[in-house]
C-alpha atoms as a PDB file:
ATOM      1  CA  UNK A   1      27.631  -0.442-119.526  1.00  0.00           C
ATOM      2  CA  UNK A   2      23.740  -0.171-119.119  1.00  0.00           C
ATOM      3  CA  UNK A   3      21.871  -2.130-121.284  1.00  0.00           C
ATOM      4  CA  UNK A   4      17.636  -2.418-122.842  1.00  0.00           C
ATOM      5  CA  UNK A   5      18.302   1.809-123.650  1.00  0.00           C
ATOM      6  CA  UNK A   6      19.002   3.327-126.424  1.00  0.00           C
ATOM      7  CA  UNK A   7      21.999   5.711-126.639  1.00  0.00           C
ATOM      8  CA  UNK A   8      21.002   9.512-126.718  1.00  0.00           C
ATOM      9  CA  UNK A   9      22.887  12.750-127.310  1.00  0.00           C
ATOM     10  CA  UNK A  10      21.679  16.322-126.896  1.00  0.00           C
ATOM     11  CA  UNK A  11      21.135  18.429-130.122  1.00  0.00           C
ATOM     12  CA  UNK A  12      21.767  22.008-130.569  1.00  0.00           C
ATOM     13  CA  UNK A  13      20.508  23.864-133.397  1.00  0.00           C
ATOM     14  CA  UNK A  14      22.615  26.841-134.243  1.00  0.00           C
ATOM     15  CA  UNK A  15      22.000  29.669-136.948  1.00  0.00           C
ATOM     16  CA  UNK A  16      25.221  31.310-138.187  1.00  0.00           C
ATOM     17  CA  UNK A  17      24.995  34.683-140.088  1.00  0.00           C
ATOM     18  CA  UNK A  18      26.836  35.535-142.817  1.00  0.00           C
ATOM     19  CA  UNK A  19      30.201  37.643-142.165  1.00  0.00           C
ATOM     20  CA  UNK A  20      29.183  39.415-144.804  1.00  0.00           C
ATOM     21  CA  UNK A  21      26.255  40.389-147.680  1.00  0.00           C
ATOM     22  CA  UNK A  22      26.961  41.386-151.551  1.00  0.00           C
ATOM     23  CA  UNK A  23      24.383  43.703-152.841  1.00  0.00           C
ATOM     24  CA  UNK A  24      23.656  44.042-156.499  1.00  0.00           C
ATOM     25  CA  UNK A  25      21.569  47.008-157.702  1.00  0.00           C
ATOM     26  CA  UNK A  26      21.142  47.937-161.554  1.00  0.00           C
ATOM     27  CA  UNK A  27      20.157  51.468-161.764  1.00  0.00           C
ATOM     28  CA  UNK A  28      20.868  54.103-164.291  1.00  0.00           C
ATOM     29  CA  UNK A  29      21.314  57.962-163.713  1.00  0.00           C
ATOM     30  CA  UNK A  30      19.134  60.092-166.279  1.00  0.00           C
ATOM     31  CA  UNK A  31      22.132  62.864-166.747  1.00  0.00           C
ATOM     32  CA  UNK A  32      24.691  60.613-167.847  1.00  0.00           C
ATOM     33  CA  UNK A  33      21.954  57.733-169.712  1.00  0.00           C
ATOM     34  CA  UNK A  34      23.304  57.351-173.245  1.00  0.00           C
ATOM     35  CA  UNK A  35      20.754  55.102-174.529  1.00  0.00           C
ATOM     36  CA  UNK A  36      20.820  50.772-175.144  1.00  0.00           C
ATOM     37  CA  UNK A  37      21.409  50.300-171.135  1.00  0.00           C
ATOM     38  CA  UNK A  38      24.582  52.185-170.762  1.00  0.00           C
ATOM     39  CA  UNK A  39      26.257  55.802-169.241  1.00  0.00           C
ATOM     40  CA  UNK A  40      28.545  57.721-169.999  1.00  0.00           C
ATOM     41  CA  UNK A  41      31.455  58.457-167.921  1.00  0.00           C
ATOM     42  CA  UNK A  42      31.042  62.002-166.037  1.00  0.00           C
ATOM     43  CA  UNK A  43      33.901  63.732-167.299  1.00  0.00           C
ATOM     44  CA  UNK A  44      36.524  66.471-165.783  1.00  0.00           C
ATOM     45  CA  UNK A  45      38.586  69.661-167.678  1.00  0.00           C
ATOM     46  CA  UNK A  46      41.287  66.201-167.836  1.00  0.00           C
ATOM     47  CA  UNK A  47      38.413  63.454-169.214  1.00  0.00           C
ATOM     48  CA  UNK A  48      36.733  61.091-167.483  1.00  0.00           C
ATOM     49  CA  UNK A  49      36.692  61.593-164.049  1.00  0.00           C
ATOM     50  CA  UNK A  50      36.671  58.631-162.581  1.00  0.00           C
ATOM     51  CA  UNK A  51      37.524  56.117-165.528  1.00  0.00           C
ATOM     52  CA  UNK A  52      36.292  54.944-168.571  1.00  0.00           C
ATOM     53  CA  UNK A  53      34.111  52.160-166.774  1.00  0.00           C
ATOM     54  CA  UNK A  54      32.414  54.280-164.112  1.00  0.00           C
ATOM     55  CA  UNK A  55      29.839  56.412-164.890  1.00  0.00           C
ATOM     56  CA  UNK A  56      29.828  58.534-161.428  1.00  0.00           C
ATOM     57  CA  UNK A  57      29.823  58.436-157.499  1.00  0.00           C
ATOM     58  CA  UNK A  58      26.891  57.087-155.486  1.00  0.00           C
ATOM     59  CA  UNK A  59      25.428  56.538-151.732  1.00  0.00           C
ATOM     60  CA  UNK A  60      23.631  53.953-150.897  1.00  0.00           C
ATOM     61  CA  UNK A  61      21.868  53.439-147.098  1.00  0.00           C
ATOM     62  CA  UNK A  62      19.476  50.957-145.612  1.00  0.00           C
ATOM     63  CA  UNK A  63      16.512  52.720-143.666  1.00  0.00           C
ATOM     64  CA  UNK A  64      14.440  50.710-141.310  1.00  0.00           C
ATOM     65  CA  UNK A  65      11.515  48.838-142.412  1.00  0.00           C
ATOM     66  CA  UNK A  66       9.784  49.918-139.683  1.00  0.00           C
ATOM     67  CA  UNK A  67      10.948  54.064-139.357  1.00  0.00           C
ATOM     68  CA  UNK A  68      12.368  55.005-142.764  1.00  0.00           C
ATOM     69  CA  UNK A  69      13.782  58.279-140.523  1.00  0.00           C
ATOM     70  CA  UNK A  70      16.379  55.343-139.203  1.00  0.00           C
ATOM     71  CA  UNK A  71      19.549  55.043-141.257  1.00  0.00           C
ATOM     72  CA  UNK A  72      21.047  51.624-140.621  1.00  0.00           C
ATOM     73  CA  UNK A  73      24.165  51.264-142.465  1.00  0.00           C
ATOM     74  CA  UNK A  74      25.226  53.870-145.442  1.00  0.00           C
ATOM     75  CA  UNK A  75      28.105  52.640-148.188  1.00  0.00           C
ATOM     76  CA  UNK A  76      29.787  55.631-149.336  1.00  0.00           C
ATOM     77  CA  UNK A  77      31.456  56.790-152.488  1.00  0.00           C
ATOM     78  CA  UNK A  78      30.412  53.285-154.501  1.00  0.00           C
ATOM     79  CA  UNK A  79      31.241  53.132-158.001  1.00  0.00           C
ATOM     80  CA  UNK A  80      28.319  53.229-160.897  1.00  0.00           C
ATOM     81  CA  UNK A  81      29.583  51.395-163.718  1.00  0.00           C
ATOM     82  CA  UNK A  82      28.693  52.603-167.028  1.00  0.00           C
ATOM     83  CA  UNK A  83      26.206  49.516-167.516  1.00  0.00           C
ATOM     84  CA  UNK A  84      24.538  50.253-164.143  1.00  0.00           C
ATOM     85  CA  UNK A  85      25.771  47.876-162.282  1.00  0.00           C
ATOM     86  CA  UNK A  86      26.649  48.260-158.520  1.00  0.00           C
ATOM     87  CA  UNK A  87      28.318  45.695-156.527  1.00  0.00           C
ATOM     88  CA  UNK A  88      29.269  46.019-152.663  1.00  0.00           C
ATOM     89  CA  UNK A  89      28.820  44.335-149.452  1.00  0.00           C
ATOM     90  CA  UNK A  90      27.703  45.004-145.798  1.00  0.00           C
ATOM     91  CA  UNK A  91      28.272  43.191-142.409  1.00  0.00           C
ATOM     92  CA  UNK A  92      26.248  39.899-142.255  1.00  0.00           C
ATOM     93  CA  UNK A  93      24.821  41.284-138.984  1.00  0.00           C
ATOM     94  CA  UNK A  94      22.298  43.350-141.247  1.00  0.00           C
ATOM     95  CA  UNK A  95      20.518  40.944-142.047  1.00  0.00           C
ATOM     96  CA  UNK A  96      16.976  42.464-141.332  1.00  0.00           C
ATOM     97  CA  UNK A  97      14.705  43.980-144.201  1.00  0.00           C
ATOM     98  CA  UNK A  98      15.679  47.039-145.299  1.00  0.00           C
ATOM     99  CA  UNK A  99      14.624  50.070-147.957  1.00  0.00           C
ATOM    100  CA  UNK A 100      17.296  50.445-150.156  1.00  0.00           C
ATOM    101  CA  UNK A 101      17.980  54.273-150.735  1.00  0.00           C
ATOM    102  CA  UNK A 102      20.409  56.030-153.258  1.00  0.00           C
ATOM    103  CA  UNK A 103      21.803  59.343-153.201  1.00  0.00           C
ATOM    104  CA  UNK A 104      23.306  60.778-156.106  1.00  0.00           C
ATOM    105  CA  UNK A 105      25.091  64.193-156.305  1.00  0.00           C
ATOM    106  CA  UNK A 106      22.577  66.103-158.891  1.00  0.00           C
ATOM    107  CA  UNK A 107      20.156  63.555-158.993  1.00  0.00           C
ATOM    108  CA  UNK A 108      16.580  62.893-157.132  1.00  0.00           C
ATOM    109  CA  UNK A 109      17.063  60.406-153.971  1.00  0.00           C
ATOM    110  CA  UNK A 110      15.392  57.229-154.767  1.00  0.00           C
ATOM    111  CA  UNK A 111      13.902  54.756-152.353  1.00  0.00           C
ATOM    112  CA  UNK A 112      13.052  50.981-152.941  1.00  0.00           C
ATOM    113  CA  UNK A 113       9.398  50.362-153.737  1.00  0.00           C
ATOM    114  CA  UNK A 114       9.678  47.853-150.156  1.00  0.00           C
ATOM    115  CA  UNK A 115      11.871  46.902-147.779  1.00  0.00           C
ATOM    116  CA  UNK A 116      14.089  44.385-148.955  1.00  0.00           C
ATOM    117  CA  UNK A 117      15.010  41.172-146.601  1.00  0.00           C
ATOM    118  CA  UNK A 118      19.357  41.080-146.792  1.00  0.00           C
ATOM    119  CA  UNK A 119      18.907  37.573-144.724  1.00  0.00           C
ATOM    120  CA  UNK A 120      19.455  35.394-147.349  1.00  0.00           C
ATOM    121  CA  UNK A 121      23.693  36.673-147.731  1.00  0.00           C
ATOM    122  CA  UNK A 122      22.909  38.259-150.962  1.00  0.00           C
ATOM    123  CA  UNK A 123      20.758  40.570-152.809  1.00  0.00           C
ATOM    124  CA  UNK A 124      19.659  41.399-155.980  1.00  0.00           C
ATOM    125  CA  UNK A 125      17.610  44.514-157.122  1.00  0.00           C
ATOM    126  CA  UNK A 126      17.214  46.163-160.268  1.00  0.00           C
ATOM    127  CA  UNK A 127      15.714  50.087-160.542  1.00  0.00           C
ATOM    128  CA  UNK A 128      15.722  49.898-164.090  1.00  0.00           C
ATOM    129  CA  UNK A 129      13.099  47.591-165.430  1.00  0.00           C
ATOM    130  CA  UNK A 130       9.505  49.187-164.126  1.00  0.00           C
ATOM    131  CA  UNK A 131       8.488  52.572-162.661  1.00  0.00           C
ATOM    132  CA  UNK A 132       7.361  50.245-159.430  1.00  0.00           C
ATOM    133  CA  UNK A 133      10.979  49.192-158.361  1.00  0.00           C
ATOM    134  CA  UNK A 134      10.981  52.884-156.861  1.00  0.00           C
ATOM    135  CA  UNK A 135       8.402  54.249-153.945  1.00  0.00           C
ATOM    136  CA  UNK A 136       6.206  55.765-155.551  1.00  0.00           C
ATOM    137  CA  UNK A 137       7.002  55.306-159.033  1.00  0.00           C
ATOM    138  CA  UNK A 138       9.220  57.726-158.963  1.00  0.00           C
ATOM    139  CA  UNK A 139      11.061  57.061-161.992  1.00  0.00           C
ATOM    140  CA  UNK A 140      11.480  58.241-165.533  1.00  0.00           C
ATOM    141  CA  UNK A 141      10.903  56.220-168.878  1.00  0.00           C
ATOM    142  CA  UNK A 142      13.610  56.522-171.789  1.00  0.00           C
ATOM    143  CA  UNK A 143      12.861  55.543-174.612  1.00  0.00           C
ATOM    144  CA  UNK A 144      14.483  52.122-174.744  1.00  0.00           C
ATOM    145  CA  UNK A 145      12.090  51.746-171.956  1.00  0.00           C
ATOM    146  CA  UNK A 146      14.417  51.789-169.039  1.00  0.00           C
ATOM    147  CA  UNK A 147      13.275  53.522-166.140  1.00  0.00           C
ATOM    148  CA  UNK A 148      16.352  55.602-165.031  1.00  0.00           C
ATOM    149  CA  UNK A 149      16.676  58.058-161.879  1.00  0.00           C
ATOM    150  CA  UNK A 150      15.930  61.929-162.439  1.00  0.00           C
ATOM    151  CA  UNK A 151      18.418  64.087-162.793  1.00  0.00           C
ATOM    152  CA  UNK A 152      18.407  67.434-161.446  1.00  0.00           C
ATOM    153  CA  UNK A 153      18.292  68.088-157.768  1.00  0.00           C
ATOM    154  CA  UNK A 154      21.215  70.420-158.218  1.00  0.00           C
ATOM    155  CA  UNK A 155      21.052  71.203-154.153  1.00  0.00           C
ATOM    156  CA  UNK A 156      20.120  68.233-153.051  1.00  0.00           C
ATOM    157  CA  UNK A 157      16.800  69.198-151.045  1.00  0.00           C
ATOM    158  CA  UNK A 158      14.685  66.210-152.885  1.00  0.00           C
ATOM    159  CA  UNK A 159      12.778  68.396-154.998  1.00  0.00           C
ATOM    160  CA  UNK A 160      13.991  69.615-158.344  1.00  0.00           C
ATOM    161  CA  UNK A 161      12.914  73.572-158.939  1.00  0.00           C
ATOM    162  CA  UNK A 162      14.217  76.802-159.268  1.00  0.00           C
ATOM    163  CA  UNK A 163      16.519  76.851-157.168  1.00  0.00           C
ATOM    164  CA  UNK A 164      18.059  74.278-158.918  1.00  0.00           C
ATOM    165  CA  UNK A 165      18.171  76.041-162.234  1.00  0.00           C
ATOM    166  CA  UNK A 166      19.304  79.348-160.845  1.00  0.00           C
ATOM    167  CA  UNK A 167      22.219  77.617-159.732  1.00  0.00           C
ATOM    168  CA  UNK A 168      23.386  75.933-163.036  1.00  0.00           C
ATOM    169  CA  UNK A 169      21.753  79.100-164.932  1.00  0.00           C
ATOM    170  CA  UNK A 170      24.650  80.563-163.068  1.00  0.00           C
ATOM    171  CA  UNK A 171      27.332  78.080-163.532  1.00  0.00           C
ATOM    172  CA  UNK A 172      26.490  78.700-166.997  1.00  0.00           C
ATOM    173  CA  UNK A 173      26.769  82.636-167.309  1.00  0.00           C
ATOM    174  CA  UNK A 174      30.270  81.732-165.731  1.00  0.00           C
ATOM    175  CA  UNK A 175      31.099  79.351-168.268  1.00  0.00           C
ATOM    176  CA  UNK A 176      32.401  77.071-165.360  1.00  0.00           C
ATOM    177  CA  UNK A 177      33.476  73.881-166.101  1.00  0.00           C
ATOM    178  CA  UNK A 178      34.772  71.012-164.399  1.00  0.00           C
ATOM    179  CA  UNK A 179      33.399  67.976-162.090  1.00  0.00           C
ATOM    180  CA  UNK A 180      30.909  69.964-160.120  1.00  0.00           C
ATOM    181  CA  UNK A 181      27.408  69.538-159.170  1.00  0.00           C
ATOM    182  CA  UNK A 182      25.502  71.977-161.730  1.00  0.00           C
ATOM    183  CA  UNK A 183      26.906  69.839-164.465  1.00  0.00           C
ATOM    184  CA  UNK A 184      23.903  67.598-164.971  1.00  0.00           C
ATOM    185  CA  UNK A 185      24.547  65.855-168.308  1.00  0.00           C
ATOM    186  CA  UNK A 186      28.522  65.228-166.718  1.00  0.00           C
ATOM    187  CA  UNK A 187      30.273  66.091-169.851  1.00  0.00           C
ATOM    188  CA  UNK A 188      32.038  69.092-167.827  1.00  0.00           C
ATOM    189  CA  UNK A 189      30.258  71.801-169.038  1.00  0.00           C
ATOM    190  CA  UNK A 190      27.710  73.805-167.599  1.00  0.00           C
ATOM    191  CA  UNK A 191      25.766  74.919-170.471  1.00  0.00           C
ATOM    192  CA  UNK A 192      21.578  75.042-171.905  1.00  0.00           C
ATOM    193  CA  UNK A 193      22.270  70.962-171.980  1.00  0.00           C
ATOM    194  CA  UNK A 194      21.908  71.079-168.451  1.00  0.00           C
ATOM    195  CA  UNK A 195      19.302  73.548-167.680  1.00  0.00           C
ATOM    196  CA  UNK A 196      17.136  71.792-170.461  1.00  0.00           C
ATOM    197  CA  UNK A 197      17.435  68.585-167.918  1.00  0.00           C
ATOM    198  CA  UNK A 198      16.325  70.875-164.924  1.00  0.00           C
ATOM    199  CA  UNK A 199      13.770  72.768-166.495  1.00  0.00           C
ATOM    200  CA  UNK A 200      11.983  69.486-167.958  1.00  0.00           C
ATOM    201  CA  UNK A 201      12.255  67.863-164.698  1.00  0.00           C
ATOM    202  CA  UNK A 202      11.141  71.029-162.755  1.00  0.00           C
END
């Protein structure tokens, strides 16, 4: 073999992505906020609709941090625990920075303050702790001084109006009942409970 060289080897540098990313949000849900960082469970004509632990229903998307018009990925039908936690996980190959967006069925969308970076294979983000964790503040203060999402946007056009109360005003003369979308406060009646949400909100 040669000699008076040293021995040398090529080197590749390789970055592997994650096969997947947990996201962790805390957020809270102003028609179903019982106080001392907890909801209550919306509730059916049966009881709680979808258990004991699970306050309601959400969807959550990632918009482009560049054009917010440009859904990237949407989880559907997550669970909201009762202590706002939310727990669930995307492909590792969005691992860009993304606005974090949740939809709720009777409640205002709400948007990140930012777009969050998902390249480090987890994230963490809590709504609950300042107005600023939402764009534009868009947030409302209890008064154990969480910041929880409004509840109201009956029709789900982002604005909360009369439109919105005429429908549960309607629900109400009815005396419907039942998991539906004019039942704001989720305890399965449509009554002056929830039009006192909408109208404040309004």
């Amino acid at each position: 073999c040669a000699t008076g060289s040293p021995a040398t080897s090529n080197s590749v540098i390789m970055t592997v992505n994650p096969s997947s990313i947990t996201v962790n949000l805390t957020l809270f849900l102003e028609g179903l906020y019982a106080g001392s960082g907890t909801m209550n469970p919306v509730q059916d004509n049966a009881g709680a609709h979808w258990g004991a632990s699970v306050a309601d229903k959400i969807n959550v998307e990632l918009h482009s941090a560049s054009s917010y018009s440009t859904i990237i990925y949407t989880a559907s039908n997550i669970s909201l625990n009762t202590d706002g936690s939310v727990s669930f996980v995307v492909p590792g190959t969005y691992n860009g920075s993304y606005y974090i967006t949740i939809k709720h069925r009777n409640s205002i969308e709400t948007v990140s303050a930012s777009a969050i970076s998902f390249a480090s294979g987890s994230v963490t983000y809590n709504f609950s702790d300042m107005a600023t964790r939402a764009y534009g503040s868009n947030l409302v203060k209890m008064t154990d001084n969480k910041w929880v999402v409004y509840a109201g946007d009956v029709n789900q056009d982002g604005t909360i109006n009369q439109d919105d109360m005429d429908l549960v005003a309607g629900d109400a003369a009815g005396f419907d009942t039942g998991y539906i979308v004019t039942d704001v406060n989720g305890d399965s009646i449509i009554d002056a409970e929830d039009l006192i949400i909408v109208d404040g909100n309004a």
